[in-house]
Every structure is written in C-alpha cells, then in structure tokens.
Protein backbone atom coordinates (compact mmCIF):
# COMPACT_ATOMS: atom_id res chain seq x y z
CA UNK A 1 30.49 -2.94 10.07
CA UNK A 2 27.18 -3.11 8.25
CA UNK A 3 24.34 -4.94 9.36
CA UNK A 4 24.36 -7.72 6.79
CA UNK A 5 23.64 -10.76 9.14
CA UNK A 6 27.93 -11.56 8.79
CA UNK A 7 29.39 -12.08 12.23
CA UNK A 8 26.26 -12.45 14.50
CA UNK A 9 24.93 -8.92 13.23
CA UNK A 10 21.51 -9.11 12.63
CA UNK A 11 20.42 -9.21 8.82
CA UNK A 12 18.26 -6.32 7.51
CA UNK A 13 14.74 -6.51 7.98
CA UNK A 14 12.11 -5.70 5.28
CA UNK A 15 8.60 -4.60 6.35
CA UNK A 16 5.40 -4.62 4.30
CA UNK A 17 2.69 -1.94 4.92
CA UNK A 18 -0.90 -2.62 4.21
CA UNK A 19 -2.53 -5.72 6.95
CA UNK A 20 1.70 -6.66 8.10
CA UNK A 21 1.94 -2.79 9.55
CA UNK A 22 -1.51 -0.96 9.38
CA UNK A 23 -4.54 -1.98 9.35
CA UNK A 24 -5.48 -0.44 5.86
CA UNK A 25 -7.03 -3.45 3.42
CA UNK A 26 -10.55 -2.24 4.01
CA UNK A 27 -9.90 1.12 3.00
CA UNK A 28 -8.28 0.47 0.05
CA UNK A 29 -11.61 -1.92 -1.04
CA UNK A 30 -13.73 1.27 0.38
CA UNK A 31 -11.82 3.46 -1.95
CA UNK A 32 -12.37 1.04 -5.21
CA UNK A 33 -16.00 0.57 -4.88
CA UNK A 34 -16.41 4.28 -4.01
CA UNK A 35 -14.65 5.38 -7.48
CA UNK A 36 -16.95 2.32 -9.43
CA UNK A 37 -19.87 3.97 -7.34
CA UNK A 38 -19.11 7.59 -9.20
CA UNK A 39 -19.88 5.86 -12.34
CA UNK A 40 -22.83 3.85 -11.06
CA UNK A 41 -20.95 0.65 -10.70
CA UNK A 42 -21.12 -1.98 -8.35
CA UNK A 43 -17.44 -3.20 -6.85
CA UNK A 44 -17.51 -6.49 -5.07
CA UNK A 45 -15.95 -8.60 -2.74
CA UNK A 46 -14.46 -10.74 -5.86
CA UNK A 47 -13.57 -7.55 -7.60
CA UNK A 48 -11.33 -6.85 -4.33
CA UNK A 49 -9.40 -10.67 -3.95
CA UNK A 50 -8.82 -10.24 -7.77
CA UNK A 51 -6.43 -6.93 -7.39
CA UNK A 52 -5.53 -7.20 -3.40
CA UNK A 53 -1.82 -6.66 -3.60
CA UNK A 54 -1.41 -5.72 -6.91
CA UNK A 55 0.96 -2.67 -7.73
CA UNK A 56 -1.64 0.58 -8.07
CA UNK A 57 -0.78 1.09 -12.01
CA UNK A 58 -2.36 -2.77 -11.95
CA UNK A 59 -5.44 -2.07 -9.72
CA UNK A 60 -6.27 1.44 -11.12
CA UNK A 61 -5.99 -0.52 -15.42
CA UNK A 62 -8.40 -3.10 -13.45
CA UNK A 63 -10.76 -1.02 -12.02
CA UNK A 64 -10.79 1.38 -14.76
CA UNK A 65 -11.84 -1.86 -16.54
CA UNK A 66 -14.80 -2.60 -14.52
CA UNK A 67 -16.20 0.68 -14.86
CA UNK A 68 -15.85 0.30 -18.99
CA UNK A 69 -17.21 -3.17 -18.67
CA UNK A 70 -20.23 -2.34 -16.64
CA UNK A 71 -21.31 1.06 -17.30
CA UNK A 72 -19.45 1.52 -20.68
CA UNK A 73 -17.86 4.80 -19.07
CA UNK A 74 -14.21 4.58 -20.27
CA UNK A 75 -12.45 5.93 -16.98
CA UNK A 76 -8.37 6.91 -17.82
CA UNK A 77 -6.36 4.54 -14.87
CA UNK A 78 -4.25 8.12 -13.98
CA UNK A 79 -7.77 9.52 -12.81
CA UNK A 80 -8.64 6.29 -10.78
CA UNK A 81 -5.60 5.82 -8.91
CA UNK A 82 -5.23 9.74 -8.54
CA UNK A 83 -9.38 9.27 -6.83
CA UNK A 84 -8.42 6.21 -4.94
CA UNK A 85 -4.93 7.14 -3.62
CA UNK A 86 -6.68 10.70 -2.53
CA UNK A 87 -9.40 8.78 -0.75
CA UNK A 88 -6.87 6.81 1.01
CA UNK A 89 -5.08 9.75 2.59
CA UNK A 90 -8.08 11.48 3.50
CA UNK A 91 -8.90 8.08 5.38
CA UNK A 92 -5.56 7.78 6.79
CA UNK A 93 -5.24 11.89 8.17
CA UNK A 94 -8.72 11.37 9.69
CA UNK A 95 -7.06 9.08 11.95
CA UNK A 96 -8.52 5.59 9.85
CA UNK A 97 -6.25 2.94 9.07
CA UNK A 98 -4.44 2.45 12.75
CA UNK A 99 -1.31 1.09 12.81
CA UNK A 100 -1.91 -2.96 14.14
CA UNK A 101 -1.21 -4.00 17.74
CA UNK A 102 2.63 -4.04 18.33
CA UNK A 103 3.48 -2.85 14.86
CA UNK A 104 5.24 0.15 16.56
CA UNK A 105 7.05 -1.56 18.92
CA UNK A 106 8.08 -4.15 16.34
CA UNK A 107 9.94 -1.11 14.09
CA UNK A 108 11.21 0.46 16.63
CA UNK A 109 12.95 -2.57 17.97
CA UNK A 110 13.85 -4.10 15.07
CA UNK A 111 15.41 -0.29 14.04
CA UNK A 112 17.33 -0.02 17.19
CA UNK A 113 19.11 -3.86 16.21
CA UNK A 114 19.55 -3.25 12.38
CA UNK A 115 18.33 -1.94 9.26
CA UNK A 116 15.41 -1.75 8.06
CA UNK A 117 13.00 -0.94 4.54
CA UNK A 118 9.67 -1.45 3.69
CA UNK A 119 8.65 -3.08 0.18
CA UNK A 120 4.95 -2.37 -0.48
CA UNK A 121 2.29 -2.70 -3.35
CA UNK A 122 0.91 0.83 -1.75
CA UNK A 123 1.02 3.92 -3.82
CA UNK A 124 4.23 6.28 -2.96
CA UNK A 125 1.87 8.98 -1.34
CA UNK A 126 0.40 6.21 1.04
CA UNK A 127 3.43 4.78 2.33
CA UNK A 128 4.84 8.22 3.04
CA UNK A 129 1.29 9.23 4.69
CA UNK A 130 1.12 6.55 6.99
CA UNK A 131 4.95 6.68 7.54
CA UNK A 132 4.71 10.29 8.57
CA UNK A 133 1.83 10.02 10.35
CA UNK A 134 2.99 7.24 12.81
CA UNK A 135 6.69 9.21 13.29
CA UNK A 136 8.01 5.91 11.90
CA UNK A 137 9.38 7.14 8.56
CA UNK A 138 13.08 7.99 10.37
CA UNK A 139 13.29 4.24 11.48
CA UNK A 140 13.35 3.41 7.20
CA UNK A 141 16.49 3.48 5.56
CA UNK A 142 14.28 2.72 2.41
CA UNK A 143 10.76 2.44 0.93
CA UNK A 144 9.86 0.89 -2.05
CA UNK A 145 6.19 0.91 -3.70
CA UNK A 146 5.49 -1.86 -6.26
CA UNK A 147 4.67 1.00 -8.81
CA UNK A 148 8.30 1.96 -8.62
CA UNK A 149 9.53 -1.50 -10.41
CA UNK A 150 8.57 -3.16 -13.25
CA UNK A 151 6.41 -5.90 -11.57
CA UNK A 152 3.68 -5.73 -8.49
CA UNK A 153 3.28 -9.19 -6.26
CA UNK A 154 3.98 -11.99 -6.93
CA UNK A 155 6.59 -10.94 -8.69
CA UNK A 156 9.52 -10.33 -6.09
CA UNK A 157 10.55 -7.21 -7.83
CA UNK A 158 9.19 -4.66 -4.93
C-alpha cells in the first residue's frame, strides 16, 4: 500500500533545499554580487530580497538586468546563471554550504516512515551537488527545481 496518508500511513513529505536543508542563502547572494562584480557592478542587500527564491531563469534575467542597468554591459542570462550556478558548486565541493543542524536526521527519518521529494527554486546541478554530497540523494524519490516548471515561488508550481 502506498504511502498516501490513507489508513494511518504517513503522507509524503516534501523537502525544500536552500535555508529548510542547507545552509546555502549566503552563497547564492556571494555568487550574484561576484558575477555583478566581473562587470564592475555593485549587488546589494536589496538586490538579494528582490530575487531570493526565485526560479534561476528569473534571478539570472534579473541580474543580467542589473549589470545592463548599471554598467550598460548587456550580460546574456545563460552566461549568468551558467557563472553563478558554477560558483555555487565550487562553494558547495569545498565543503561550504553545510547541511543545517538535524537536517540529516530529519531525511533520514522521515525516509525510513514514507516518501519523500524535494521541490526547490535551486538550479538542477545544485540540488544534485548537495544531494550527492550529503549521501542523501537515495532517500528522494523525486527532485524538482523551479526552473523545471513554468513558474518559480510563489507560484506553487515547483
């Protein structure tokens, strides 16, 4: 019988990555404001609460926007997220970006009880980085990153 919360079975559980799972917010702000630094741009603290949990086709249009804006550089969105998403994993195999206290023990418990998935706005290559790197990507019976449906947060579509 599956796992569908029918009959006293626990319901599937759906995990998000970046600040639920790991503790990776900063490094995704470190990796904006170092691609806006390439170009001699300034990214700021607004800058980051303006695209914080948006899908990375969102963020990279956005940031690729700031750049034009302020240094009148016209920076293609492919080549931003391809710089930021590259930073990221070099962050994340250097050991950065630890999972959070209990995070592992919360997966692996909730795995051994039911199903579970993770739903992120993180780029593909991120999830499966940190996934891989923690020996948690087994527990998943799915992964979805917001740039893989039509619509990043708010929307529920991830």
């Amino acid at each position: 019988m599956p796992n569908d919360g029918a009959h006293g079975s626990p319901a599937p559980v759906v995990f998000d990555l970046d600040g639920v799972l790991v503790h990776t917010e900063h490094l995704w702000e470190e990796s904006w404001a170092a691609h806006c630094a390439e170009h001699g741009v300034e990214w700021t603290r607004a800058d980051t609460l303006r695209v914080q949990g948006m899908s990375s086709p969102e963020w990279s249009r956005d940031v690729a926007g700031v750049v034009h804006e302020r240094s009148g550089v016209r920076v293609a969105p492919e080549r931003v997220l391809r710089s930021c998403v590259a930073h990221m994993r070099a962050a994340l195999l250097e050991g950065r970006g630890p999972l959070l206290p209990g995070a592992r023990e919360l997966v692996t418990g909730t795995a051994a009880l039911t199903t579970v998935g993770l739903a992120s706005s993180a780029a593909r290559p991120v999830i499966d980085t940190v996934l891989e790197r923690e020996g948690l990507a087994a527990l998943f019976t799915t992964t979805v990153s917001s740039e893989e449906v039509a619509r990043g947060k708010p929307s529920p579509d991830v």
